[in-house]
C-alpha atoms as a PDB file:
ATOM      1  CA  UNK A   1     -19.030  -0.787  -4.266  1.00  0.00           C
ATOM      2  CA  UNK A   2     -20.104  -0.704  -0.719  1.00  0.00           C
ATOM      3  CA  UNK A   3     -16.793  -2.060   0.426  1.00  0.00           C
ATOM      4  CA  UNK A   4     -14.935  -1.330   3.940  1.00  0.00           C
ATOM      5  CA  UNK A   5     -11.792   0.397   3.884  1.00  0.00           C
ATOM      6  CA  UNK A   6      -8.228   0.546   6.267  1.00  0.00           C
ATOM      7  CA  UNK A   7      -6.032   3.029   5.480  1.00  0.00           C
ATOM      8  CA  UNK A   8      -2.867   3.257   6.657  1.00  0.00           C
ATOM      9  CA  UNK A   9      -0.380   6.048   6.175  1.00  0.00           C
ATOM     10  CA  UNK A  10       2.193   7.895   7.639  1.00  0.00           C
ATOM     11  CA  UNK A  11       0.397  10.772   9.432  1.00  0.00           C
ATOM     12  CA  UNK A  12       3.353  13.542   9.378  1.00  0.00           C
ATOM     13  CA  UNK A  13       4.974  13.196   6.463  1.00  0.00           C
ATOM     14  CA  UNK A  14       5.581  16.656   4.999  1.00  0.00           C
ATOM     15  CA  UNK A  15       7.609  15.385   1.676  1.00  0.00           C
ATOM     16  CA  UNK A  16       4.567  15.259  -0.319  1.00  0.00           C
ATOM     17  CA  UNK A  17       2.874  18.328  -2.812  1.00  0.00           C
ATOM     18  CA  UNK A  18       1.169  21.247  -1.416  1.00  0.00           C
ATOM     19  CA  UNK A  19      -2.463  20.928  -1.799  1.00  0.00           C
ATOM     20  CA  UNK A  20      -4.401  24.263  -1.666  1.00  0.00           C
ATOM     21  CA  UNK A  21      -1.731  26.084  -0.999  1.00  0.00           C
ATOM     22  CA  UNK A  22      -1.749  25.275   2.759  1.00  0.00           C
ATOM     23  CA  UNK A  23       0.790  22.892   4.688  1.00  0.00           C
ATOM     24  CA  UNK A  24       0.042  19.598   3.714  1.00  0.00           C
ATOM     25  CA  UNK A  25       0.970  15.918   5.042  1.00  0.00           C
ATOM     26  CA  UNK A  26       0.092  12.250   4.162  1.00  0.00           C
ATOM     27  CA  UNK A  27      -2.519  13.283   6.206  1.00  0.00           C
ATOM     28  CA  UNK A  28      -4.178  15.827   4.554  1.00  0.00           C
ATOM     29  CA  UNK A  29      -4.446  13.284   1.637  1.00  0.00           C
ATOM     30  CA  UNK A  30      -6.490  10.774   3.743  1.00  0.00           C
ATOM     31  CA  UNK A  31      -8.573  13.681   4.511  1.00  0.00           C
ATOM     32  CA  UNK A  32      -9.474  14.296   0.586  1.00  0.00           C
ATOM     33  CA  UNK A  33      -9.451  10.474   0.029  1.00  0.00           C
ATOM     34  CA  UNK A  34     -12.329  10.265   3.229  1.00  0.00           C
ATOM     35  CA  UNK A  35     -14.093  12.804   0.853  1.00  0.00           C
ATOM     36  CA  UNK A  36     -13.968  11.104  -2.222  1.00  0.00           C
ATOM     37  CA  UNK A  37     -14.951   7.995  -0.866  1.00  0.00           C
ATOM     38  CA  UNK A  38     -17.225   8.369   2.003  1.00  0.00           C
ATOM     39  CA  UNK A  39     -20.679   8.466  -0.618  1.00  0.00           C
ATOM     40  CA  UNK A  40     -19.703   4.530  -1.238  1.00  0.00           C
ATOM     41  CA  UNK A  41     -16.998   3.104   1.512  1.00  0.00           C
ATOM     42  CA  UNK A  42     -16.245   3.198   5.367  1.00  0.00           C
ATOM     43  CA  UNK A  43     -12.829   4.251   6.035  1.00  0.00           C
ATOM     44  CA  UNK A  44     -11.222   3.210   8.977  1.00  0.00           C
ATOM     45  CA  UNK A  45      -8.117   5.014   9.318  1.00  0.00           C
ATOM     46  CA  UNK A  46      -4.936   3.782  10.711  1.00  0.00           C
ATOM     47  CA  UNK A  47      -2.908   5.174  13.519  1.00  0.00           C
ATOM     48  CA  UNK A  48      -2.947   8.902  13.956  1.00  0.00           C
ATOM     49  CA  UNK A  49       0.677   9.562  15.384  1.00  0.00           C
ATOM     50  CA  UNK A  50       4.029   8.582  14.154  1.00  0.00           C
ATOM     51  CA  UNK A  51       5.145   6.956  17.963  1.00  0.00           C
ATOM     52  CA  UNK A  52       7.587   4.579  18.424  1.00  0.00           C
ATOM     53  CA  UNK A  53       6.555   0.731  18.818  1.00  0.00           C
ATOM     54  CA  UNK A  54       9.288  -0.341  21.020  1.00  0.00           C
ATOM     55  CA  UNK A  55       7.647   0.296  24.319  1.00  0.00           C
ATOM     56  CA  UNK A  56       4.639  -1.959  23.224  1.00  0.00           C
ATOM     57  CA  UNK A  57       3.950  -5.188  24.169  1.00  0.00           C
ATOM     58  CA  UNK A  58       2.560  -7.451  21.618  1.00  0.00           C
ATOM     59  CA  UNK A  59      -0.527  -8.303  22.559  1.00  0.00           C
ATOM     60  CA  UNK A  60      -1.144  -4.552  22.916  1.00  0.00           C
ATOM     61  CA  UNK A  61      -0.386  -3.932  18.889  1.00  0.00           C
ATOM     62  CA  UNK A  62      -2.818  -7.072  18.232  1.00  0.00           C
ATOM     63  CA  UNK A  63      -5.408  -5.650  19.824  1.00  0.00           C
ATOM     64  CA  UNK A  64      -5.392  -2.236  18.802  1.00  0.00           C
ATOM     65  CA  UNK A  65      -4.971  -3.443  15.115  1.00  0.00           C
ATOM     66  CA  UNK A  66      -7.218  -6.355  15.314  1.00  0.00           C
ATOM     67  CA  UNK A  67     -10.356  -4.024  16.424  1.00  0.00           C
ATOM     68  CA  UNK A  68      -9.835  -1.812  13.525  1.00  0.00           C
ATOM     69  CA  UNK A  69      -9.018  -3.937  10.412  1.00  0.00           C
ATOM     70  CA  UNK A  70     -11.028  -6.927  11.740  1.00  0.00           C
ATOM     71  CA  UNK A  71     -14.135  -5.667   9.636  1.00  0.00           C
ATOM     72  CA  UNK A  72     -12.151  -4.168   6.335  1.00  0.00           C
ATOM     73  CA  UNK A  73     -11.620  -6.267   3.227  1.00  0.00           C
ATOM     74  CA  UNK A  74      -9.362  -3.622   1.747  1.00  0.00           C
ATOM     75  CA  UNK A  75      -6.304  -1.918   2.882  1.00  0.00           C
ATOM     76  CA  UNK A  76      -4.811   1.520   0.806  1.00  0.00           C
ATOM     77  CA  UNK A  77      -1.461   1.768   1.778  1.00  0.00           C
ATOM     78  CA  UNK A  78      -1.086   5.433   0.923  1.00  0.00           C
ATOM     79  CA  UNK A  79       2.781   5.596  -0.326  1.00  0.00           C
ATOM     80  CA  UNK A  80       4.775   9.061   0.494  1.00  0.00           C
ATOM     81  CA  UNK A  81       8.270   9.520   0.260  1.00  0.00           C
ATOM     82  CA  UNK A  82       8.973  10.068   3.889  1.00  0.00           C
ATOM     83  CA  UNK A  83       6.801   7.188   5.076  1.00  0.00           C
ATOM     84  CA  UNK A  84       9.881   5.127   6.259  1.00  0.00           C
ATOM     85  CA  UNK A  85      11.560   6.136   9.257  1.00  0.00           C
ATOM     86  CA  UNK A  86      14.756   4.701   8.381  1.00  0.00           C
ATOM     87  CA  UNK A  87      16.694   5.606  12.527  1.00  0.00           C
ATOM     88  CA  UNK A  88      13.246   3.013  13.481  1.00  0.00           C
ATOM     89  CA  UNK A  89      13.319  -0.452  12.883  1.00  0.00           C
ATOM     90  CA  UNK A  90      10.111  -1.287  10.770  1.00  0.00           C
ATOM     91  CA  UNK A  91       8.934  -3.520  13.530  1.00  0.00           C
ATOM     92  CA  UNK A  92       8.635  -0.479  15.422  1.00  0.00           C
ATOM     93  CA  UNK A  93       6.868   1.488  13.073  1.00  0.00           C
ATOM     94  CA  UNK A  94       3.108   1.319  12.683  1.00  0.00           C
ATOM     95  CA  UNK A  95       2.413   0.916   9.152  1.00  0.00           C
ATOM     96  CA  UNK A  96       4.164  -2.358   8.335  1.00  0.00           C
ATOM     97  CA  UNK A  97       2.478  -3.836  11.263  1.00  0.00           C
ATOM     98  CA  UNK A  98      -1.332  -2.784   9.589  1.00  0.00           C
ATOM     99  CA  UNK A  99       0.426  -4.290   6.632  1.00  0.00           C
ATOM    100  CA  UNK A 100       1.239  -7.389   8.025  1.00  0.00           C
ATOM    101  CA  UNK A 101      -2.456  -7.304  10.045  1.00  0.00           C
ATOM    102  CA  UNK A 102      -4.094  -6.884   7.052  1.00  0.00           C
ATOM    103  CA  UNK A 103      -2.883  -9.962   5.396  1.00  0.00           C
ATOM    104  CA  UNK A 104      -3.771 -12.133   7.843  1.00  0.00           C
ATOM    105  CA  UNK A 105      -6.784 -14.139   8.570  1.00  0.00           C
ATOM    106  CA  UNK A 106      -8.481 -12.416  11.609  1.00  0.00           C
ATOM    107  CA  UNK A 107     -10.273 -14.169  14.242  1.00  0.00           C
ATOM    108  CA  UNK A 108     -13.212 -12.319  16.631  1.00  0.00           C
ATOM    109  CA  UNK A 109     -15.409 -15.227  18.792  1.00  0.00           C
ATOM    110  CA  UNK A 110     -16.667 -17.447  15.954  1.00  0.00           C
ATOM    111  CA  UNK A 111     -15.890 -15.049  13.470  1.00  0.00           C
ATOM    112  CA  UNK A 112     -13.109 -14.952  10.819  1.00  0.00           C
ATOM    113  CA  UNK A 113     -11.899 -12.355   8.458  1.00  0.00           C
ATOM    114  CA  UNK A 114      -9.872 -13.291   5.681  1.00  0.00           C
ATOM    115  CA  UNK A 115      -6.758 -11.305   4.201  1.00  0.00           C
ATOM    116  CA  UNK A 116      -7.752  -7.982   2.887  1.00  0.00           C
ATOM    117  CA  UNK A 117      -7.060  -6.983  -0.451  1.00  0.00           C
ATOM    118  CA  UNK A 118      -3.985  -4.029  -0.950  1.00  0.00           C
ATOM    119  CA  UNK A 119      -3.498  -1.052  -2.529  1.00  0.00           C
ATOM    120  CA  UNK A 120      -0.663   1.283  -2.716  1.00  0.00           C
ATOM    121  CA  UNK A 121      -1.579   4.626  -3.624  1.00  0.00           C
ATOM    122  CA  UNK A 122       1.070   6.871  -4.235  1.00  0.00           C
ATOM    123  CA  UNK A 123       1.611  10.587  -3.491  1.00  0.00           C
ATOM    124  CA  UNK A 124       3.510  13.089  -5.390  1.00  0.00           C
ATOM    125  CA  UNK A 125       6.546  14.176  -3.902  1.00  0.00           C
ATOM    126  CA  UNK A 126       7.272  18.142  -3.079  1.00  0.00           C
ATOM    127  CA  UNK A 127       7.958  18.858  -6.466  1.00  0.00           C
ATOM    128  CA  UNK A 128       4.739  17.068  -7.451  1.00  0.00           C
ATOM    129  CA  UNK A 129       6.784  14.006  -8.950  1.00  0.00           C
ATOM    130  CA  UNK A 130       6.239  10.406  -8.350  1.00  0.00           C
ATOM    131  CA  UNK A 131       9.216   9.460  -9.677  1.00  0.00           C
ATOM    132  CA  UNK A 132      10.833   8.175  -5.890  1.00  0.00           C
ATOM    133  CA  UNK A 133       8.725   5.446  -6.398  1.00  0.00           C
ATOM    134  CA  UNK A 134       7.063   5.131 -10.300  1.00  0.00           C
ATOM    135  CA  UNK A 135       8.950   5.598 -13.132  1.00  0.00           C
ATOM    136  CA  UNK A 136       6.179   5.862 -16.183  1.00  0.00           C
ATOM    137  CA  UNK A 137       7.531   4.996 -19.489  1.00  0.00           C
ATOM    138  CA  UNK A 138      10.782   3.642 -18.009  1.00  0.00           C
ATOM    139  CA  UNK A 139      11.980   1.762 -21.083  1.00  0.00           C
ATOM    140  CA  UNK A 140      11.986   3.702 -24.841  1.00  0.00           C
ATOM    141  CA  UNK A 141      11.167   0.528 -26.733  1.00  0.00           C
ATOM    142  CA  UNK A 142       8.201  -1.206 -24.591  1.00  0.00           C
ATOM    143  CA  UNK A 143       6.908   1.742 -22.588  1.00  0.00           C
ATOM    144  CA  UNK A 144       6.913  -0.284 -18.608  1.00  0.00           C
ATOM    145  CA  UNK A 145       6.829   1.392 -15.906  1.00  0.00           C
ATOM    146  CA  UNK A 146       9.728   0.993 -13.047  1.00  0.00           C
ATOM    147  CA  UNK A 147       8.858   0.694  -9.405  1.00  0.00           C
ATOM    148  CA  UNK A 148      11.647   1.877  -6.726  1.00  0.00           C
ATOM    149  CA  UNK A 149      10.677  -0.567  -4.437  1.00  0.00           C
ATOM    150  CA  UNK A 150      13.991   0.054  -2.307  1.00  0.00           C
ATOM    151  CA  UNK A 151      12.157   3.135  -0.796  1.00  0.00           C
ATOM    152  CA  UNK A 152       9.223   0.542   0.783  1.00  0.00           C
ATOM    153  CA  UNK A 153       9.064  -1.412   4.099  1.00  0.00           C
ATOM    154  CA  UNK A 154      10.142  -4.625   3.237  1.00  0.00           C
ATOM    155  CA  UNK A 155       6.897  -6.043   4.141  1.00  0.00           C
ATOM    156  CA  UNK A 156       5.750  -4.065   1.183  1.00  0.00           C
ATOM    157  CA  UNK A 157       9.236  -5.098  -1.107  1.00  0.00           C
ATOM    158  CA  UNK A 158       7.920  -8.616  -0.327  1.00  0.00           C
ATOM    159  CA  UNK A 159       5.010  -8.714  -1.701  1.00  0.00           C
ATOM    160  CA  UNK A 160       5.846  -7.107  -5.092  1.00  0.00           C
ATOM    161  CA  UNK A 161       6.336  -9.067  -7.846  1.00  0.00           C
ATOM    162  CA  UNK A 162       5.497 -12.592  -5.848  1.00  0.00           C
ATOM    163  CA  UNK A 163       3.638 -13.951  -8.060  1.00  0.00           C
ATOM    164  CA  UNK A 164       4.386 -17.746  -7.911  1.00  0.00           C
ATOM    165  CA  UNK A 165       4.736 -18.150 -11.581  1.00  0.00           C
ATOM    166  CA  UNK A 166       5.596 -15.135 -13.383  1.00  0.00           C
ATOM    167  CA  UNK A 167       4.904 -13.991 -17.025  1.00  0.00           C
ATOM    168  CA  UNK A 168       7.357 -11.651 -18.868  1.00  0.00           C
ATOM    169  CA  UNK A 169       7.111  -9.719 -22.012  1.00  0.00           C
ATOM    170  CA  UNK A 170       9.649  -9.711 -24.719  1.00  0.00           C
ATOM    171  CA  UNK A 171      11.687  -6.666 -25.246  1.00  0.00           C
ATOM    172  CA  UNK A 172      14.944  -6.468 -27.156  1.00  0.00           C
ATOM    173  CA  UNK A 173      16.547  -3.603 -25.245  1.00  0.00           C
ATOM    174  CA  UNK A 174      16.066  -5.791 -22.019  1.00  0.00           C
ATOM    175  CA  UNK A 175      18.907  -8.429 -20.959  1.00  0.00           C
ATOM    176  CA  UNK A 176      17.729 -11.978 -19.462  1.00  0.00           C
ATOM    177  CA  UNK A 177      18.932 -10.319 -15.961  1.00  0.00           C
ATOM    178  CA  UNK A 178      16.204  -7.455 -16.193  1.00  0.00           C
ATOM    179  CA  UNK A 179      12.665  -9.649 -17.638  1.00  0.00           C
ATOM    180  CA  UNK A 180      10.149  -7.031 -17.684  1.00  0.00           C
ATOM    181  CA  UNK A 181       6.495  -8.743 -15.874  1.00  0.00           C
ATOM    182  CA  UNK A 182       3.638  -8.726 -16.808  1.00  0.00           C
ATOM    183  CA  UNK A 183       0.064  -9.099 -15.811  1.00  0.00           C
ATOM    184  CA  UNK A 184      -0.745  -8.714 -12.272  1.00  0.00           C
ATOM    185  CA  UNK A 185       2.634 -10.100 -10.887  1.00  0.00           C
ATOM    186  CA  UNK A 186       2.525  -8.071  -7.300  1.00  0.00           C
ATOM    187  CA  UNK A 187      -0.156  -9.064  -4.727  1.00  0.00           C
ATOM    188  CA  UNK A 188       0.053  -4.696  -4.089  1.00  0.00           C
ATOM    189  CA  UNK A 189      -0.683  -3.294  -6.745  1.00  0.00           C
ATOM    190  CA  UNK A 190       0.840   0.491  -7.065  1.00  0.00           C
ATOM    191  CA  UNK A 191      -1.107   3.663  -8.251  1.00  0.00           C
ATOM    192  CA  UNK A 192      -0.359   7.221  -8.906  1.00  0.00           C
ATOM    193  CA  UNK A 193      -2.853   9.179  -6.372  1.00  0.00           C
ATOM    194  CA  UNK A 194      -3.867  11.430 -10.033  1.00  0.00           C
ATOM    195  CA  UNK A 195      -4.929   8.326 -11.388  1.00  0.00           C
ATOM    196  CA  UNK A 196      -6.568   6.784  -8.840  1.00  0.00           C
ATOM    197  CA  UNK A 197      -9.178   9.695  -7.873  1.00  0.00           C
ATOM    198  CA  UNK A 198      -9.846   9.715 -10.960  1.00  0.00           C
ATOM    199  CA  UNK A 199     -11.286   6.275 -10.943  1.00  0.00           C
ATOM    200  CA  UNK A 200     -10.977   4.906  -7.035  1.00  0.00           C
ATOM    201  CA  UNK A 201     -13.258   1.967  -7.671  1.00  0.00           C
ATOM    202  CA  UNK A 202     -11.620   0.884 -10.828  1.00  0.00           C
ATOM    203  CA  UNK A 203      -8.600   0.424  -8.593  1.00  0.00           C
ATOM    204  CA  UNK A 204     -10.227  -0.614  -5.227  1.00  0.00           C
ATOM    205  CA  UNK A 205     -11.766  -3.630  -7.613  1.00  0.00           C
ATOM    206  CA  UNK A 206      -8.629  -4.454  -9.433  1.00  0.00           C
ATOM    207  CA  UNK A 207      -7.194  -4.966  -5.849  1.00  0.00           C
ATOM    208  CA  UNK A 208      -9.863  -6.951  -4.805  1.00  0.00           C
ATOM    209  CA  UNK A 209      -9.528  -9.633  -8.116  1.00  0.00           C
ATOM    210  CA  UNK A 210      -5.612 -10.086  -7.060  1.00  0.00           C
ATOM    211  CA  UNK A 211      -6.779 -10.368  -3.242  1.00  0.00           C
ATOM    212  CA  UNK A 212      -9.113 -13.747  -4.853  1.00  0.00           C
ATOM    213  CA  UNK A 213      -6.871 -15.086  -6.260  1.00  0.00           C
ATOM    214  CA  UNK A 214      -4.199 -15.172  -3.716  1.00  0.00           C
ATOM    215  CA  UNK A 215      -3.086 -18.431  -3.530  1.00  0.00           C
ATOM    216  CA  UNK A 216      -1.151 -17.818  -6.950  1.00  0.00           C
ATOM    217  CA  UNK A 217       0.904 -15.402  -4.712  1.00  0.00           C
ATOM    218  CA  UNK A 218       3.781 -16.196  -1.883  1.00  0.00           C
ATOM    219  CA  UNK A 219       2.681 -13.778   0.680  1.00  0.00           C
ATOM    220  CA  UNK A 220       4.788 -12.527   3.733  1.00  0.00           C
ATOM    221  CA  UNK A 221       3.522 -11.100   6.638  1.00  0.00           C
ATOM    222  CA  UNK A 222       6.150 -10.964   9.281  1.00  0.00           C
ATOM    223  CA  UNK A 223       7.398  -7.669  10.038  1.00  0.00           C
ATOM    224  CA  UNK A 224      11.529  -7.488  10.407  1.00  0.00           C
END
């Protein structure tokens, strides 16, 4: 696969399962993720602290971000349910800024670096649920799957289900207000974390195929 990788996460949050029975954050997962990946991928990581944006200028933010996701063509977006600080507005927050960084085209001297590719990995919760976020087998007649996107950055809300022109699938229990999609019909495409280490580069290449063909998507990048 051989393909360079930005995560970003929130670093502190606590609101996610225990793993080995010692205290665990978002961070401990990027840890294990480094492990599983680091035979095939770089990993850049994204910040390491939680601190609040207001106090930077920025051109300060562009250049901190630019030198790290410059060289990545895919960004996991690891998903816990205390990622959003919601006392912070999200433009002073770090993550939807390497959100918004990582969809745009990237320019270093006479080099440019086109958007990356996303992934939102998800983390069970405390209780080892990831039912904040996915809801498997959400409907008893087709079997979808419902994504809480109210518990995302908007930058993230924004570019779910953006596909310019959508495809739905029929399903009788479902009322013309509540089409089910699908297809690939978000530019980020969500994963359990179970599912994904069991398979990372099944994932990491379905993300890439959306990231080629994103012109069929409306993309936002501006953090608000």
């Amino acid at each position: 696969m051989g393909r360079k990788i930005f995560v970003t996460y929130k670093y502190a949050d606590n609101k996610v399962f225990v793993l080995d029975n010692k205290e665990t954050t978002a961070r401990t997962y990027v840890d294990k993720l480094q492990g599983i990946l680091i035979d095939e991928d770089h990993i850049n990581k994204g910040e390491k602290d939680d601190a609040d944006l207001s106090d930077f200028k920025d051109d300060t933010i562009q250049t901190k971000l630019g030198e790290k996701i410059f060289d990545s063509s895919v960004t996991i977006i690891i998903v816990s349910k205390g990622m959003v600080n919601p006392s912070i507005l999200e433009k002073d927050q770090w993550m939807p800024w390497e959100i918004s960084y990582s969809l745009r085209k990237k320019n270093r001297g006479n080099r440019t670096s086109n958007p990356n590719a996303l992934l939102a990995v998800v983390l069970p919760d405390e209780s080892g649920s990831y039912e904040y976020y996915i809801v498997d087998d959400s409907c008893p007649h087709c079997k979808c799957r419902t994504l809480n996107t109210h518990v995302l950055f908007n930058i993230m809300k924004n570019n779910m289900f953006n596909i310019k022109q959508p495809e739905y699938t029929d399903c009788s229990y479902h009322t013309e207000t509540s089409k089910i999609y699908s297809g690939n019909s978000s530019y980020i495409h969500s994963v359990k974390w179970s599912n994904f280490i069991s398979n990372p580069e099944l994932y990491i290449e379905k993300a890439v195929k959306i990231a080629s063909e994103i012109e069929a998507y409306d993309i936002t990048k501006v953090v608000n």
